[in-house]
N, C-alpha and C. Protein backbone atom coordinates (compact mmCIF):
# COMPACT_ATOMS: atom_id res chain seq x y z
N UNK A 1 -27.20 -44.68 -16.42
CA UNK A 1 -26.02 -44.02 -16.95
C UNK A 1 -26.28 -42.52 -17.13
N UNK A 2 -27.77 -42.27 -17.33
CA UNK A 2 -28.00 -41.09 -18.10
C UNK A 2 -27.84 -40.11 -16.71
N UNK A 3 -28.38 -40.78 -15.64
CA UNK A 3 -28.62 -39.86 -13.88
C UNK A 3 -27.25 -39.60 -13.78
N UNK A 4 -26.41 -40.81 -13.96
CA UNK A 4 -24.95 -40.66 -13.07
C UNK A 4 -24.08 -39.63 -13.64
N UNK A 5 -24.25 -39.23 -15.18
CA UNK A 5 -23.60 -38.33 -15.82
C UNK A 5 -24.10 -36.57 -15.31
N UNK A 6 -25.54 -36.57 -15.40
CA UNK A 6 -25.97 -35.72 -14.51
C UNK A 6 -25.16 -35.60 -13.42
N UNK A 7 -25.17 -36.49 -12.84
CA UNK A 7 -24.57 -36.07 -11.61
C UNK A 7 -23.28 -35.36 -11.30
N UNK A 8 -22.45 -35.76 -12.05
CA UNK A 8 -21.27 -35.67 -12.24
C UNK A 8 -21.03 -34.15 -12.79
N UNK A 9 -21.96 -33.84 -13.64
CA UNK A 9 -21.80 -32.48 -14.24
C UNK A 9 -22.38 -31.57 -12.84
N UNK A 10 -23.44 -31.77 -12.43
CA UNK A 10 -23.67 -31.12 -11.43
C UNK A 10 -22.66 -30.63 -10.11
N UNK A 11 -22.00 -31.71 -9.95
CA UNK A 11 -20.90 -31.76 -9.05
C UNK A 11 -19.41 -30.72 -9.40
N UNK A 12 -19.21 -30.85 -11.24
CA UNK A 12 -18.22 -30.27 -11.63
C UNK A 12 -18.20 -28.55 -11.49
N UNK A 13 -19.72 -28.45 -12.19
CA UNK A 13 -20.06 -27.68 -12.48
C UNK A 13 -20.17 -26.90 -11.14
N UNK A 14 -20.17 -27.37 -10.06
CA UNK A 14 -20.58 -26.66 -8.08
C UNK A 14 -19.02 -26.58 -7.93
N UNK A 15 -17.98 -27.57 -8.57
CA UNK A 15 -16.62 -26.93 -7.78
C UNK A 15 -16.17 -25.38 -8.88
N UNK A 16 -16.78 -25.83 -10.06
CA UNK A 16 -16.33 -24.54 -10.75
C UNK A 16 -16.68 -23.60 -10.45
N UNK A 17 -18.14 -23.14 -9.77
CA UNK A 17 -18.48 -22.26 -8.93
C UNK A 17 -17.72 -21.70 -7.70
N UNK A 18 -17.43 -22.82 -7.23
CA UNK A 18 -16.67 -22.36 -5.80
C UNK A 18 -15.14 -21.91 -6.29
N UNK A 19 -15.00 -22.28 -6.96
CA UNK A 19 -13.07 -21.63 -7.65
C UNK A 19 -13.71 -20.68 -8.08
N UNK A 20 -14.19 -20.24 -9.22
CA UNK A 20 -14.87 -18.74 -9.11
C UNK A 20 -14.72 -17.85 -7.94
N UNK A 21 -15.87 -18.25 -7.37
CA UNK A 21 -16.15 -17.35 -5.65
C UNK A 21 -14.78 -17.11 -5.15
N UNK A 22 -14.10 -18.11 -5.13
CA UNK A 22 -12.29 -17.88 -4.82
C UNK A 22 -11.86 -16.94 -5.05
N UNK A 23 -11.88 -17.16 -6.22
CA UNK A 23 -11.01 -15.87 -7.56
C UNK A 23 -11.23 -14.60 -6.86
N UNK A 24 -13.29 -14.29 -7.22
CA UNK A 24 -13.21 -12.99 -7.41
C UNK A 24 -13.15 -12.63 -5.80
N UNK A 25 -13.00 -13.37 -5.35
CA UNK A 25 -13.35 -13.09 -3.15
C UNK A 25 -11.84 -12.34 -2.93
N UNK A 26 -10.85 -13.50 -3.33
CA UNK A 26 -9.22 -13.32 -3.53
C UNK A 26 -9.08 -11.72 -4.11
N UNK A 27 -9.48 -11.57 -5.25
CA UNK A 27 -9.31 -10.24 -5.74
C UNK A 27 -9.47 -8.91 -4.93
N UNK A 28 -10.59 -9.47 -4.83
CA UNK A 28 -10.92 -8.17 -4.09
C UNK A 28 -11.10 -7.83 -2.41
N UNK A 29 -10.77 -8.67 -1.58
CA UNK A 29 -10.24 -8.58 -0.34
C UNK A 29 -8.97 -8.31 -0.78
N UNK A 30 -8.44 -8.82 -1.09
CA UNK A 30 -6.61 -8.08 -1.78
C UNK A 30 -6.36 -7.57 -2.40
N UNK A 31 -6.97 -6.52 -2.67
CA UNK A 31 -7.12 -5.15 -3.26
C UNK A 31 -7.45 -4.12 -2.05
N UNK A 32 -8.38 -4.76 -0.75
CA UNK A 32 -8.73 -3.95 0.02
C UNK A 32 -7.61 -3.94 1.13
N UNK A 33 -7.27 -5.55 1.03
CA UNK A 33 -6.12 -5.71 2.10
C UNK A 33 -4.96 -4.76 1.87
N UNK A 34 -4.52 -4.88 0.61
CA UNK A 34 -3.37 -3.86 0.15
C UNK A 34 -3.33 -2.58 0.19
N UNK A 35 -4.17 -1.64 0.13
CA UNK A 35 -4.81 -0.46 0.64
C UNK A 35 -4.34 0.12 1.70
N UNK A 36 -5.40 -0.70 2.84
CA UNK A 36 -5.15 0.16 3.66
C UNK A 36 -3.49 -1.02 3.93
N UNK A 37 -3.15 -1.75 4.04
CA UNK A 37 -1.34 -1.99 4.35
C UNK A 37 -0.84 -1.26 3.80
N UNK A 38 -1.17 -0.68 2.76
CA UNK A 38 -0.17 1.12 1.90
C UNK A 38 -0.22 1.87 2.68
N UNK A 39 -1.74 2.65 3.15
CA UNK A 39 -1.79 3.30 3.58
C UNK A 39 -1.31 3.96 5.08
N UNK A 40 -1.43 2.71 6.07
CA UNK A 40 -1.08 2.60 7.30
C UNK A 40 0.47 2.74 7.78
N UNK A 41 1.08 1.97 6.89
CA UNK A 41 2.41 1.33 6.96
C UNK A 41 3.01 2.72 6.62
N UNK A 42 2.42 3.72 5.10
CA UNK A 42 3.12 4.85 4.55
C UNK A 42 2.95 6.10 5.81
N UNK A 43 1.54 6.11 6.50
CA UNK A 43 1.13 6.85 7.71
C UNK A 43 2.77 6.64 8.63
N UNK A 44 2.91 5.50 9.46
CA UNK A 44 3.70 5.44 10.28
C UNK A 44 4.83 5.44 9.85
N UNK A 45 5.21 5.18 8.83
CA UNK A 45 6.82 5.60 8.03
C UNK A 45 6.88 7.00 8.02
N UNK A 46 6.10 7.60 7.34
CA UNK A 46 6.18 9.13 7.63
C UNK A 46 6.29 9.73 8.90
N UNK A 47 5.63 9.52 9.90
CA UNK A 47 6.00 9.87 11.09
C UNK A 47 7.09 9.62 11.82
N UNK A 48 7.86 8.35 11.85
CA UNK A 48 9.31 8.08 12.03
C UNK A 48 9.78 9.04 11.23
N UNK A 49 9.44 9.45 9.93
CA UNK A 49 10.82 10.00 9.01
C UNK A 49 11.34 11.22 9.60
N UNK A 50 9.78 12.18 10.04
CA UNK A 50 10.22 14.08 10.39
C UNK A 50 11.36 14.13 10.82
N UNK A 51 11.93 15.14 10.93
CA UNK A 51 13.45 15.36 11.41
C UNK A 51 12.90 17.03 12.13
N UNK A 52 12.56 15.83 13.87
CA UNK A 52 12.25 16.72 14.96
C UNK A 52 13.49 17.94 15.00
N UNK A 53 14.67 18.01 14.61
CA UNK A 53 15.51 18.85 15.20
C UNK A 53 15.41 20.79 13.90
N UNK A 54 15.00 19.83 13.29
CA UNK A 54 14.46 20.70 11.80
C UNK A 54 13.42 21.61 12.43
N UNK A 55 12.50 20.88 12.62
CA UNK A 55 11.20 21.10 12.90
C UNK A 55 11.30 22.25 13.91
N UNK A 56 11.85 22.02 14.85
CA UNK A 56 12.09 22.78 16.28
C UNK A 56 12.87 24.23 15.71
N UNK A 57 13.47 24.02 14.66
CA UNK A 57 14.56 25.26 14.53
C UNK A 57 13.86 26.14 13.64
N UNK A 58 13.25 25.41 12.61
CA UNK A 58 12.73 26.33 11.54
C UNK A 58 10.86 26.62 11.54
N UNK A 59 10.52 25.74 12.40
CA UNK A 59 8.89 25.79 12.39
C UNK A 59 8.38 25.04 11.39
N UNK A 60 8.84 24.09 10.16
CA UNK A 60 8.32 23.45 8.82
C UNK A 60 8.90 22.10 9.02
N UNK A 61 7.83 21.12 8.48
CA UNK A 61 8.65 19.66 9.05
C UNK A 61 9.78 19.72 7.79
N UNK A 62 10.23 18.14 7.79
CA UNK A 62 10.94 18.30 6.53
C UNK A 62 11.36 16.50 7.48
N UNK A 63 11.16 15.84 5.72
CA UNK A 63 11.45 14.27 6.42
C UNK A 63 12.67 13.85 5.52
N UNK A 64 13.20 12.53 5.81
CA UNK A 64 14.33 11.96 5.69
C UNK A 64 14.13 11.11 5.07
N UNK A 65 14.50 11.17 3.56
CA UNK A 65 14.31 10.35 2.54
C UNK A 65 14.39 8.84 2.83
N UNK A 66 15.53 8.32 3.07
CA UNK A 66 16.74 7.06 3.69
C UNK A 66 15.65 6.45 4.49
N UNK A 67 15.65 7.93 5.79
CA UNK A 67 14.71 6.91 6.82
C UNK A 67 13.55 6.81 6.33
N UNK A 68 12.58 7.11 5.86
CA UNK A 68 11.57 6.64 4.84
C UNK A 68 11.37 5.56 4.99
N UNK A 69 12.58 5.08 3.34
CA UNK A 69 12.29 4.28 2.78
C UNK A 69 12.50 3.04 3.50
N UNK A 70 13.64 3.21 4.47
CA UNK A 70 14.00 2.17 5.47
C UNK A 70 12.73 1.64 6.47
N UNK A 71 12.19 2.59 6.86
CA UNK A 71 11.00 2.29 7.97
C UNK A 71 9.55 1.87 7.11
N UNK A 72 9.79 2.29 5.82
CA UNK A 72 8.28 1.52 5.34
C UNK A 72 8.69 0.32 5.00
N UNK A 73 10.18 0.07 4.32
CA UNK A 73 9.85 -1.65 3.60
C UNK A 73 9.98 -2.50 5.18
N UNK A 74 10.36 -1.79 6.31
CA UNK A 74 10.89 -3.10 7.79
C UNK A 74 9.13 -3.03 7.68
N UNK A 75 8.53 -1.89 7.59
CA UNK A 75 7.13 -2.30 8.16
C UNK A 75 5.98 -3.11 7.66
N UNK A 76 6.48 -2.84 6.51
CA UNK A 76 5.85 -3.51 5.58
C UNK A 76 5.89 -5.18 5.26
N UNK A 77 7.33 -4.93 5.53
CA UNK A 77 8.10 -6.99 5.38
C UNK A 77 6.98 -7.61 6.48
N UNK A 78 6.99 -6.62 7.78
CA UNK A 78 6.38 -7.24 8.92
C UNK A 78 4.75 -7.81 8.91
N UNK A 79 4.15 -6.91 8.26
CA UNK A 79 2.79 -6.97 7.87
C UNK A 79 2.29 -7.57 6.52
N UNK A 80 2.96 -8.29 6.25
CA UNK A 80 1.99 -8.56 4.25
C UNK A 80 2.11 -9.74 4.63
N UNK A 81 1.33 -10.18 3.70
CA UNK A 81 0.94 -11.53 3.31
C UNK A 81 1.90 -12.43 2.64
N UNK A 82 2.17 -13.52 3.13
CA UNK A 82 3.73 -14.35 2.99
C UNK A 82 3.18 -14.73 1.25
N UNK A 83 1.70 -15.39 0.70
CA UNK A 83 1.61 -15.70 0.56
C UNK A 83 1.80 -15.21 -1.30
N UNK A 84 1.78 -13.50 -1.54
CA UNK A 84 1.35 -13.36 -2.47
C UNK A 84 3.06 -12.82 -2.83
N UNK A 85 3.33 -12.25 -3.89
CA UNK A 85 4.26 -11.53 -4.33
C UNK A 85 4.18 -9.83 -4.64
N UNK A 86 4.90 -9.22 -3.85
CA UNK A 86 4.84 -7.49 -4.21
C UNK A 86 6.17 -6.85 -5.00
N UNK A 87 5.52 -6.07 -5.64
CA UNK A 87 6.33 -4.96 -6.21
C UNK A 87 6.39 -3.84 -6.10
N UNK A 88 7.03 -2.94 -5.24
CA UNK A 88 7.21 -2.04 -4.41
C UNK A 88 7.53 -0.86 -4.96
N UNK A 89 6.92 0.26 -5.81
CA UNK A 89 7.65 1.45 -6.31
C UNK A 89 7.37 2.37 -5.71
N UNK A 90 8.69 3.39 -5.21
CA UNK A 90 8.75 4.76 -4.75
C UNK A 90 8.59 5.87 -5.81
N UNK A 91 7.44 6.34 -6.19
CA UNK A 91 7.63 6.73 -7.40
C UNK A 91 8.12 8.63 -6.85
N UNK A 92 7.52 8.98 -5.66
CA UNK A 92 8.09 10.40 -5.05
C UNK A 92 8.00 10.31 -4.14
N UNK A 93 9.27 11.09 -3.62
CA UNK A 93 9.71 11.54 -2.30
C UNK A 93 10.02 12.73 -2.08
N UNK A 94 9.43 13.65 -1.11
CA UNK A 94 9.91 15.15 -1.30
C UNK A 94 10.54 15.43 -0.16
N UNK A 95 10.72 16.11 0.43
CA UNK A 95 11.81 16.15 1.41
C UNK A 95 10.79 17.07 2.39
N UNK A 96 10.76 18.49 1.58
CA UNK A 96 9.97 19.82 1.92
C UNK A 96 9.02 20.40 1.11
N UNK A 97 7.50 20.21 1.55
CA UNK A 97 7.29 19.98 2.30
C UNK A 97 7.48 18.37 2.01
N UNK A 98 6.97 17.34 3.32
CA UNK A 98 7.07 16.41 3.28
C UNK A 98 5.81 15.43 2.66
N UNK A 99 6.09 14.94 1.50
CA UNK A 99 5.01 14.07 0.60
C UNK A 99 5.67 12.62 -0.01
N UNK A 100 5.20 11.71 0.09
CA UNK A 100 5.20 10.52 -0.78
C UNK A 100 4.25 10.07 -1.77
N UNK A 101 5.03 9.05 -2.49
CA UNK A 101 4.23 8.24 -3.71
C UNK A 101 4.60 7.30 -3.81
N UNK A 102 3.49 6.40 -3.17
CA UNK A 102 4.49 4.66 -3.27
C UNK A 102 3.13 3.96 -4.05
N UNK A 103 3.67 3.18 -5.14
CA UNK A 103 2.50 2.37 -5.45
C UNK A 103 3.05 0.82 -5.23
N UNK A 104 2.08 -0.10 -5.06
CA UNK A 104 2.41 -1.34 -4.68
C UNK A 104 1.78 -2.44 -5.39
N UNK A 105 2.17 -3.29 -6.77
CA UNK A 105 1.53 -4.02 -7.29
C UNK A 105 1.86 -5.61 -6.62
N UNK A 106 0.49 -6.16 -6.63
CA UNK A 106 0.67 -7.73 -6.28
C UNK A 106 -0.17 -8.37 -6.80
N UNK A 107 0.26 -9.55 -6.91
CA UNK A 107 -0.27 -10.94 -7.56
C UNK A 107 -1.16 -11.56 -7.03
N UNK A 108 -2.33 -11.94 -7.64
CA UNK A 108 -3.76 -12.90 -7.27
C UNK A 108 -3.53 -13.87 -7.81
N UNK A 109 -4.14 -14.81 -7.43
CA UNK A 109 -4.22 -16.60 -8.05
C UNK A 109 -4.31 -16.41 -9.46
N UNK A 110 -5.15 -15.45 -9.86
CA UNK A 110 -5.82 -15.95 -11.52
C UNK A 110 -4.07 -15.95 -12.31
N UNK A 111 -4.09 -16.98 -13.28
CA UNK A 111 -2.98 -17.33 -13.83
C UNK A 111 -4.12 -17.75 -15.17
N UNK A 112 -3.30 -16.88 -16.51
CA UNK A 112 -3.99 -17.51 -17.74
C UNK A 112 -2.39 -17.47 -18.75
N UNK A 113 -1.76 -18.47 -19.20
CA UNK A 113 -0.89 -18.62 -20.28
C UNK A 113 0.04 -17.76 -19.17
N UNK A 114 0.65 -18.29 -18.16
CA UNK A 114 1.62 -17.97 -17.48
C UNK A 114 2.03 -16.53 -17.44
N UNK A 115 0.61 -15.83 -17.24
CA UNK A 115 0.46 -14.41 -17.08
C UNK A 115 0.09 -13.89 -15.72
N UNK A 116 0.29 -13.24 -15.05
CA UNK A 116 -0.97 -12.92 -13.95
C UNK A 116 -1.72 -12.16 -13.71
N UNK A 117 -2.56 -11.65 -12.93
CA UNK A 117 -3.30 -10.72 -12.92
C UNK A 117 -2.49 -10.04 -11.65
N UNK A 118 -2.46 -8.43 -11.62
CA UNK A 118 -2.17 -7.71 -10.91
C UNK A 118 -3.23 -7.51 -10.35
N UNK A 119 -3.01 -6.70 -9.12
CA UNK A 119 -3.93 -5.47 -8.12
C UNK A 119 -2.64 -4.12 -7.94
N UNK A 120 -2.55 -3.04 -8.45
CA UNK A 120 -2.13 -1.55 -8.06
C UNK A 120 -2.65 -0.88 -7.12
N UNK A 121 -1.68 -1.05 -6.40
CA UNK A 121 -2.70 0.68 -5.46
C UNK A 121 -1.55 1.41 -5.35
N UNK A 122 -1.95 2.60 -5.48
CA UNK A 122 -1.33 3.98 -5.02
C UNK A 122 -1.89 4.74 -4.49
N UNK A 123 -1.35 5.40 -3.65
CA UNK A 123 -0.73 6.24 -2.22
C UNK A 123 -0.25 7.52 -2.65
N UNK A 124 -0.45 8.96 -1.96
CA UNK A 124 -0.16 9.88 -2.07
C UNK A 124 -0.29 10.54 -0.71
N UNK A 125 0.71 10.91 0.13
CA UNK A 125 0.33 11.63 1.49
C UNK A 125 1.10 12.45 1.53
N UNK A 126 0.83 13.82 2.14
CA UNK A 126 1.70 15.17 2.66
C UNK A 126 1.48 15.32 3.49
N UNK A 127 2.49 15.41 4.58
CA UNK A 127 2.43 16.48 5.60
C UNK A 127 1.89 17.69 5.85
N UNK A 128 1.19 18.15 6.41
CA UNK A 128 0.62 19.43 7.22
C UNK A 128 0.96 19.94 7.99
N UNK A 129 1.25 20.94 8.15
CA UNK A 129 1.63 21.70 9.35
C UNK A 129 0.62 23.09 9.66
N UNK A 130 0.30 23.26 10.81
CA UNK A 130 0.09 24.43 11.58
C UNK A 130 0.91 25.42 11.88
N UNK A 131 1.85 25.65 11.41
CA UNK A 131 2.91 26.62 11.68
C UNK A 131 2.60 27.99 11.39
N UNK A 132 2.82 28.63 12.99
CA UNK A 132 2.19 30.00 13.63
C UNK A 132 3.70 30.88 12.88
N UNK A 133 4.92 30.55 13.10
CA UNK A 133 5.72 31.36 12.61
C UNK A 133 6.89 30.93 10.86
N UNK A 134 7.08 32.39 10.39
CA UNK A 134 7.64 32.35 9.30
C UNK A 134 9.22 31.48 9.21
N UNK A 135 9.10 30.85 8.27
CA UNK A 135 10.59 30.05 8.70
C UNK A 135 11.66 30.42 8.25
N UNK A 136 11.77 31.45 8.00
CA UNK A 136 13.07 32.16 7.91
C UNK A 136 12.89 33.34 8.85
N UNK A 137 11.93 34.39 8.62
CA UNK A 137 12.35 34.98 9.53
C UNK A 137 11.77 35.23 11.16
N UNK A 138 11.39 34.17 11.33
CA UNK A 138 10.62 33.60 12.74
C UNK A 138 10.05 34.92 13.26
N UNK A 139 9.18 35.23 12.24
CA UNK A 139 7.73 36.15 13.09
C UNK A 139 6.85 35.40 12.90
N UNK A 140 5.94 36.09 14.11
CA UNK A 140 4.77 35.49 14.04
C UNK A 140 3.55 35.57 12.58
N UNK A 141 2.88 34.74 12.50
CA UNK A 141 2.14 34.80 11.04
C UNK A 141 0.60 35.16 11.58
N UNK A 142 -0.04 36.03 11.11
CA UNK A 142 -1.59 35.93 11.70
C UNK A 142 -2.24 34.42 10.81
């Protein structure tokens, strides 16, 4: 009786280990996963957004709020994980120069008293430009 109880604890005690390893594996690959999917997804949204006709006239990008926000959540729907739940905040959008702020909270397994544990990431990107001339009065700039 005394082995078989052993045993039994041994056994419990190896799945509680492995739900552990779960947890913290879960955490933190989805923390890394979410990252760069911010990052990538906010990269190529921004580049759809510029407003080439701007650009061409005045020499300074300048992006499109609307299309933004439109081209990161299609890209985003396309790429995440079915599995977890996100919460999506635009916290800035600038127009000119062109910068965002999106942070993105989601849900991991750990559940204690019908709470959950989050993962946050936030995102901050601007546009750059090389622009040789002044944008108003289109001289050249050394």
């Amino acid at each position: 009786m005394n082995k078989g109880m052993l045993g039994v604890g041994i056994i419990v005690m190896g799945l509680i280990a492995l739900l552990m390893v779960n947890i913290v594996s879960n955490y933190s690959t989805g923390g890394e996963l979410d990252y760069y999917l911010l990052k990538e997804t906010s990269e190529a949204a921004l580049e759809d957004s510029i407003d080439q006709d701007f650009r061409i006239s005045y020499g300074i990008p300048r992006m499109d709020k609307e299309k933004f926000v439109e081209s990161f959540l299609r890209r985003f729907a396309e790429n995440v994980d079915a599995t977890r739940t996100y919460d999506i905040k635009f916290i800035d959008l600038n127009e000119i120069p062109p910068k965002v702020s999106v942070k993105i909270d989601s849900n991991t397994v750990l559940t204690y008293n019908n709470d959950t544990t989050t993962i946050s990431t936030q995102i901050d990107q601007i546009v750059e430009t090389d622009a040789k001339r002044d944008a108003y009065t289109k001289t050249l700039l050394d």
